[in-house]
C-alpha atoms as a PDB file:
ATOM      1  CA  UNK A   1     188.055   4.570 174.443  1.00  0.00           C
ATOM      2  CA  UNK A   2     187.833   4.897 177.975  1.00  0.00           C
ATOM      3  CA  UNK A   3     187.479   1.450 178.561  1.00  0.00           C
ATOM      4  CA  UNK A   4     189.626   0.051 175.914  1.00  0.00           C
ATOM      5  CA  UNK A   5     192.347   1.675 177.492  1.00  0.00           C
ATOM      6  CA  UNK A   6     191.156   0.292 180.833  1.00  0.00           C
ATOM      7  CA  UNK A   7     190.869  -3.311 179.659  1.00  0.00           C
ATOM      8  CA  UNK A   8     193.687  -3.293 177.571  1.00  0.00           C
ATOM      9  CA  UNK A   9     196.247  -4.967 179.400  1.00  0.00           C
ATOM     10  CA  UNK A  10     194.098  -8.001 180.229  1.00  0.00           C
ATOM     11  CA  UNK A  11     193.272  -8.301 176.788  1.00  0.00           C
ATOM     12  CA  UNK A  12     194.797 -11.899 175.356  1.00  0.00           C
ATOM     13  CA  UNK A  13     198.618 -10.668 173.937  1.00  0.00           C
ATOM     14  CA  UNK A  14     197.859 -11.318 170.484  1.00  0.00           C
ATOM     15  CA  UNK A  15     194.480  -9.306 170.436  1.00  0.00           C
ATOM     16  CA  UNK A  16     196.320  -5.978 170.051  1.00  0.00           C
ATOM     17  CA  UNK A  17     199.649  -5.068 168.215  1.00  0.00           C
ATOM     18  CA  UNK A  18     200.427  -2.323 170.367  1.00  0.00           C
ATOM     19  CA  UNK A  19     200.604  -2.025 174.242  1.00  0.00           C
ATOM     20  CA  UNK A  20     201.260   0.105 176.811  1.00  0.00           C
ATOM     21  CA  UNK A  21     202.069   3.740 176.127  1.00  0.00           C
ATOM     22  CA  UNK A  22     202.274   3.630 172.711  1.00  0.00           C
ATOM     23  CA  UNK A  23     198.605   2.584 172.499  1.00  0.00           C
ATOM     24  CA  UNK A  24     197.493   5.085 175.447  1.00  0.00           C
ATOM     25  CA  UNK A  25     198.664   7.998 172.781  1.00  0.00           C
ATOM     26  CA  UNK A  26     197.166   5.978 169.879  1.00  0.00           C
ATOM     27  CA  UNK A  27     193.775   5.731 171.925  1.00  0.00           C
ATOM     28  CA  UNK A  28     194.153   9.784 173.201  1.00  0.00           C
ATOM     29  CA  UNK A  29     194.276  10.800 169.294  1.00  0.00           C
ATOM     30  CA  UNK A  30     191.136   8.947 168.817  1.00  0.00           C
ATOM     31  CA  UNK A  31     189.455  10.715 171.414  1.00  0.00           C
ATOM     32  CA  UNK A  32     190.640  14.009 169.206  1.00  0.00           C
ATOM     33  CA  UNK A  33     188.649  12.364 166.282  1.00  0.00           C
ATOM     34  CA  UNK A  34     185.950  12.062 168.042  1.00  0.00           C
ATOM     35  CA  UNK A  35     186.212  15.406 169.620  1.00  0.00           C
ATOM     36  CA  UNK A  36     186.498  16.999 166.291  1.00  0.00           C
ATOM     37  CA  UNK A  37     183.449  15.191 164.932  1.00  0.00           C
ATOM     38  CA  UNK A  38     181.537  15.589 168.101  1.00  0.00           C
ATOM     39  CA  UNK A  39     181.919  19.323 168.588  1.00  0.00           C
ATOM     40  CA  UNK A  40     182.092  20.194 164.506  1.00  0.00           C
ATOM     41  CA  UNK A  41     185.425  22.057 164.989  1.00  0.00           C
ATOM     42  CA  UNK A  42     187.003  23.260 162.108  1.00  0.00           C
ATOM     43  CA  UNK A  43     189.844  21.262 160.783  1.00  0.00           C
ATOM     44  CA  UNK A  44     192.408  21.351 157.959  1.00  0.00           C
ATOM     45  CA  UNK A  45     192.052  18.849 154.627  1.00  0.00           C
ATOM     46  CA  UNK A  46     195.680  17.802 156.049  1.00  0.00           C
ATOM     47  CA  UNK A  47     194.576  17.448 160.258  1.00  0.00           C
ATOM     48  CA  UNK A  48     191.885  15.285 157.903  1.00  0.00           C
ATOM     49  CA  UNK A  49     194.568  12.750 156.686  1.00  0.00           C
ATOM     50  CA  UNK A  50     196.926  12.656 159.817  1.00  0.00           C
ATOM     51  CA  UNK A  51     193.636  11.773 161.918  1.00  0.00           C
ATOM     52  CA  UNK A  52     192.816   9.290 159.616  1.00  0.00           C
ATOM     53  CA  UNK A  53     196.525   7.764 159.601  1.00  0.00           C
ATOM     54  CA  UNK A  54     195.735   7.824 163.450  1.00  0.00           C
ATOM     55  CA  UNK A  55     192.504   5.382 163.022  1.00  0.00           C
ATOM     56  CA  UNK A  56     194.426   3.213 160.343  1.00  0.00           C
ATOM     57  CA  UNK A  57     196.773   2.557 162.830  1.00  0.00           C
ATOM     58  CA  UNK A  58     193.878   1.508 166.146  1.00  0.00           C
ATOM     59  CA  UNK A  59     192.134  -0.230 163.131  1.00  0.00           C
ATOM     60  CA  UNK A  60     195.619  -2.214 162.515  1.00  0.00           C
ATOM     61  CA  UNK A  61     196.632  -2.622 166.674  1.00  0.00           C
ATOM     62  CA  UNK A  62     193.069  -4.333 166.279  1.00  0.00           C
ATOM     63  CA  UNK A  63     194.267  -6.436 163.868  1.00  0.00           C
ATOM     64  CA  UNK A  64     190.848  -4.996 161.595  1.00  0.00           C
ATOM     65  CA  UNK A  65     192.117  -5.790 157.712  1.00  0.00           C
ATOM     66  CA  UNK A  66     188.758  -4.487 156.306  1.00  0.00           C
ATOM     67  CA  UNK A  67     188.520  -1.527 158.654  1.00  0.00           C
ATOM     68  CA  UNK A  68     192.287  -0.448 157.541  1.00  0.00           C
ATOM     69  CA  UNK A  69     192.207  -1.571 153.969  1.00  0.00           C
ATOM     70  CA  UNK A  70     189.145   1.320 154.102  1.00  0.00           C
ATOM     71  CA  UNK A  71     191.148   3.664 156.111  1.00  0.00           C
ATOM     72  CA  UNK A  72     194.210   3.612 153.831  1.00  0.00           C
ATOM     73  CA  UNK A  73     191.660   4.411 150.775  1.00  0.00           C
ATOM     74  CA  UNK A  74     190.708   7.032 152.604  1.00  0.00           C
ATOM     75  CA  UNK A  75     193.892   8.340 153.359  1.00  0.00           C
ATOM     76  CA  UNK A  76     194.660   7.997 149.869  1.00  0.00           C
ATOM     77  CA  UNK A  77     191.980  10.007 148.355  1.00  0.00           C
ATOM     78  CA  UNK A  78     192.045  12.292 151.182  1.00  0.00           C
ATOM     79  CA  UNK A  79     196.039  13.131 150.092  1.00  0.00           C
ATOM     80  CA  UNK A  80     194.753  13.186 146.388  1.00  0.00           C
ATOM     81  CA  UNK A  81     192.884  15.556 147.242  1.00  0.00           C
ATOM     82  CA  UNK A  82     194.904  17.694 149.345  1.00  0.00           C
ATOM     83  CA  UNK A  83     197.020  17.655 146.107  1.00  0.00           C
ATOM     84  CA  UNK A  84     194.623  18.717 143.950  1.00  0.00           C
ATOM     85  CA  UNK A  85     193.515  21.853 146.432  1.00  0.00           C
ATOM     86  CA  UNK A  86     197.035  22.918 146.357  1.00  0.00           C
ATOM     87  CA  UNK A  87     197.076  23.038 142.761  1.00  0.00           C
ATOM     88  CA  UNK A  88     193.859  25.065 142.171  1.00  0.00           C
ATOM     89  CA  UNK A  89     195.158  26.991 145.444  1.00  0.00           C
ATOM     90  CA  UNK A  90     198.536  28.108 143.506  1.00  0.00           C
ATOM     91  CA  UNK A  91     196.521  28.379 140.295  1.00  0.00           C
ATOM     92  CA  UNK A  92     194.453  30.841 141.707  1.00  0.00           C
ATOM     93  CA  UNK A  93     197.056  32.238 143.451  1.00  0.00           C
ATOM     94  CA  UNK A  94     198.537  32.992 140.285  1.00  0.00           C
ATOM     95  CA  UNK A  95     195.772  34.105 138.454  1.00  0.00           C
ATOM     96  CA  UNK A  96     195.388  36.383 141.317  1.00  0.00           C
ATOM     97  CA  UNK A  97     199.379  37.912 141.310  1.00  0.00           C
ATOM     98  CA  UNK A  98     198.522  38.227 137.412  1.00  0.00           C
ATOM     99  CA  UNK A  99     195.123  40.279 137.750  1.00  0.00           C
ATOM    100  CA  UNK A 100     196.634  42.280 140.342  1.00  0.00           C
ATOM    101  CA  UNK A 101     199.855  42.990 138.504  1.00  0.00           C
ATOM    102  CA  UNK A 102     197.739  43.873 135.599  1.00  0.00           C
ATOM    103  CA  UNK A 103     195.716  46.696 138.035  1.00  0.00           C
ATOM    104  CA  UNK A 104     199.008  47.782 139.053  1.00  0.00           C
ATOM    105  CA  UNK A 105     199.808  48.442 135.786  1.00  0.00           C
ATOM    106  CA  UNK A 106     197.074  50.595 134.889  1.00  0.00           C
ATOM    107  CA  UNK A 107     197.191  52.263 138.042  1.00  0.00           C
ATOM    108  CA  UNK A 108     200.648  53.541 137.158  1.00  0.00           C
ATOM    109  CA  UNK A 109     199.865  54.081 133.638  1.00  0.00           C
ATOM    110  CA  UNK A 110     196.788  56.692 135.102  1.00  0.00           C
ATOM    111  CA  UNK A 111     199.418  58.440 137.681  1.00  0.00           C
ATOM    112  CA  UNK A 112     201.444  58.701 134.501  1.00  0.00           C
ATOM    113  CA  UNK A 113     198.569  60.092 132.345  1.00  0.00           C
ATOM    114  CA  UNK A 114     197.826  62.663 135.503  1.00  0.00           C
ATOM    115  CA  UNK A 115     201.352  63.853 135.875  1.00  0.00           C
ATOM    116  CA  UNK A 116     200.885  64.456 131.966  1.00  0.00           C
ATOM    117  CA  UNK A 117     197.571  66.382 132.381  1.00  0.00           C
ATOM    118  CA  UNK A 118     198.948  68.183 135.537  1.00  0.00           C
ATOM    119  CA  UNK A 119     201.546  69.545 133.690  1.00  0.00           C
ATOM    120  CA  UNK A 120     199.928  70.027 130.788  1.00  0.00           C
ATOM    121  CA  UNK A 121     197.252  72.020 132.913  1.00  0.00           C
ATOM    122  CA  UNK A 122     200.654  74.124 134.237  1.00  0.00           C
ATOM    123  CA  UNK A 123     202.247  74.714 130.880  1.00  0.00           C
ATOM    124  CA  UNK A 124     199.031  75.931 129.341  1.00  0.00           C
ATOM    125  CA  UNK A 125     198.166  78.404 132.253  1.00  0.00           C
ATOM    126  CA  UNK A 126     202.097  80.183 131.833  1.00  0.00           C
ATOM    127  CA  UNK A 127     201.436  80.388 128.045  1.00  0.00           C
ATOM    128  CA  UNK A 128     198.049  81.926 129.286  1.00  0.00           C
ATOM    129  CA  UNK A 129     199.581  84.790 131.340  1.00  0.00           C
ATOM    130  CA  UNK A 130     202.190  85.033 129.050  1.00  0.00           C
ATOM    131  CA  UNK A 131     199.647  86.038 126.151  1.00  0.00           C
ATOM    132  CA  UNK A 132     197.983  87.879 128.838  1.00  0.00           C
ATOM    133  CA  UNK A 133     200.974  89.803 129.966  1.00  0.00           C
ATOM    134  CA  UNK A 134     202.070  90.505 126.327  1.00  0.00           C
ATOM    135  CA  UNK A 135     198.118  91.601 125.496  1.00  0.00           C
ATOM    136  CA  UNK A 136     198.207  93.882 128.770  1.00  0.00           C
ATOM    137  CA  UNK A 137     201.356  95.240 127.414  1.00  0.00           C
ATOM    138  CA  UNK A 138     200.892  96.113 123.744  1.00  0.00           C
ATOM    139  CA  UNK A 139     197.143  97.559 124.990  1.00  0.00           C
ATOM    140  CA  UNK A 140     199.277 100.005 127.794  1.00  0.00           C
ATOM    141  CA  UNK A 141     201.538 100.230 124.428  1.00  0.00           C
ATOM    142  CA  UNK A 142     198.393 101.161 121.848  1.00  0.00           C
ATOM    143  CA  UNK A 143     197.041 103.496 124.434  1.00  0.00           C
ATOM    144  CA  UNK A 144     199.464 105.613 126.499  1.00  0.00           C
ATOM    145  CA  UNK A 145     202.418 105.235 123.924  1.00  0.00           C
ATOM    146  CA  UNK A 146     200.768 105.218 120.398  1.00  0.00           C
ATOM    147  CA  UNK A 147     198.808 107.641 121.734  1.00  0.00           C
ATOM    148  CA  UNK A 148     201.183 109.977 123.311  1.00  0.00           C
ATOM    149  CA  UNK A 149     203.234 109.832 120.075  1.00  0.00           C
ATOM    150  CA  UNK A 150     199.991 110.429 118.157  1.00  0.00           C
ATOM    151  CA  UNK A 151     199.095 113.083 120.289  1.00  0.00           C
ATOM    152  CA  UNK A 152     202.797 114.997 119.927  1.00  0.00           C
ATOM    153  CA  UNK A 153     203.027 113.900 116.158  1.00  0.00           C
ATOM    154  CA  UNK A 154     199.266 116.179 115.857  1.00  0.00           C
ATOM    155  CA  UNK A 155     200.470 118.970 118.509  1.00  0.00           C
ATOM    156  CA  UNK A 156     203.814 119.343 116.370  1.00  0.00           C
ATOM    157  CA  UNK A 157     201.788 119.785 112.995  1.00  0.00           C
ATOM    158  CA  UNK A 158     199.053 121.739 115.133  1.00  0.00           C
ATOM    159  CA  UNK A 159     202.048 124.179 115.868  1.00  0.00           C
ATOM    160  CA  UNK A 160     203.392 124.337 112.611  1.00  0.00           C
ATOM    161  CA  UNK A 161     200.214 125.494 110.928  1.00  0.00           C
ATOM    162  CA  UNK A 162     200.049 128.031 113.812  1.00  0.00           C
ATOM    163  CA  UNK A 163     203.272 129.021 113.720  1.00  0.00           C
ATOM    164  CA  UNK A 164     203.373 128.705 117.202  1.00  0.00           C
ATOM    165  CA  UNK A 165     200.384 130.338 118.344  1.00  0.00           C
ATOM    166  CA  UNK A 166     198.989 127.964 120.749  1.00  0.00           C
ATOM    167  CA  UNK A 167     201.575 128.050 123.024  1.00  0.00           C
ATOM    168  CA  UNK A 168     200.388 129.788 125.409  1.00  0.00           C
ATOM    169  CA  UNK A 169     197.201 126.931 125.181  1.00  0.00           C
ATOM    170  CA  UNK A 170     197.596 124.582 128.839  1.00  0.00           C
ATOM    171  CA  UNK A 171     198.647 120.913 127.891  1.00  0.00           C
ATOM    172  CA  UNK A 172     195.075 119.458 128.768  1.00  0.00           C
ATOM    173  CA  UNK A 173     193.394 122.103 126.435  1.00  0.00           C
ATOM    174  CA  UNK A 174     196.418 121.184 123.638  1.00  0.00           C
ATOM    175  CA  UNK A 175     194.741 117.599 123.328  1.00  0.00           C
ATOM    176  CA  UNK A 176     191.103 118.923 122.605  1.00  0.00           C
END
């Protein structure tokens, strides 16, 4: 490239189609290609095509039919391709949005289900000390009331038999 650029201008006039500046950058963008190839750099399917475009063009300011006619198929199936990429590139894409929606969906539907269960968990431990409470309180009930009434329902018939001749008995000795 070096060269060619060198021995361009003394080149016979009809040899090349472009001159001067415009075929310096042609001739720089060719040393890209060559770059890219050289050094294995990584390069988009799209860089692809516009570098080919770049060495359709120094094939045609050579004034190489075959060497273009190949370039422009190249360029052509490169951009098919390209196409083609982009379609299974949004058709994954898609697929992708869908699954994910779909785990987003169940993922709510379980926070759902585990505000259900935490207040199920909630409701069941008030009715728990509820019952509790209302156990504790008709036991305390059964055995301090029930009994006390029990206790003064059997001293009162105690005294009536006796006509009142326990009285003189201390409370603790009245329940024995």
């Amino acid at each position: 490239m070096k060269f060619l650029a060198k021995w361009s201008p003394q080149l016979p006039h009809e040899s090349l189609q472009l001159r001067g500046s415009q075929f310096d950058t042609l001739l720089s963008t060719i040393c890209q290609i060559r770059h890219t190839a050289v050094h294995r750099q990584p390069i988009t399917a799209t860089s692809v095509s516009l570098l080919v475009l770049e060495a359709k063009r120094l094939a045609e300011a050579l004034q190489d039919p075959l060497r273009t006619s190949q370039l422009e198929d190249l360029h052509f199936d490169i951009q098919n391709k390209i196409q083609e990429m982009e379609l299974n590139k949004n058709a994954l894409e898609a697929n992708h949005a869908h699954e994910l929606r779909a785990l987003q969906l169940q993922r709510e539907e379980l926070d759902q289900k585990e505000e259900q269960l935490r207040a199920k968990i909630i409701n069941s431990d008030k009715e728990n000390k509820t019952l509790t409470g209302l156990l504790v309180k008709e036991s305390l009930k059964r055995i301090f009331i029930d009994r006390q009434s029990a206790l003064d329902d059997d001293s009162v018939g105690f005294e009536a038999e006796n006509d009142g001749a326990n009285k003189n008995i201390s409370p603790g000795c009245q329940l024995l």
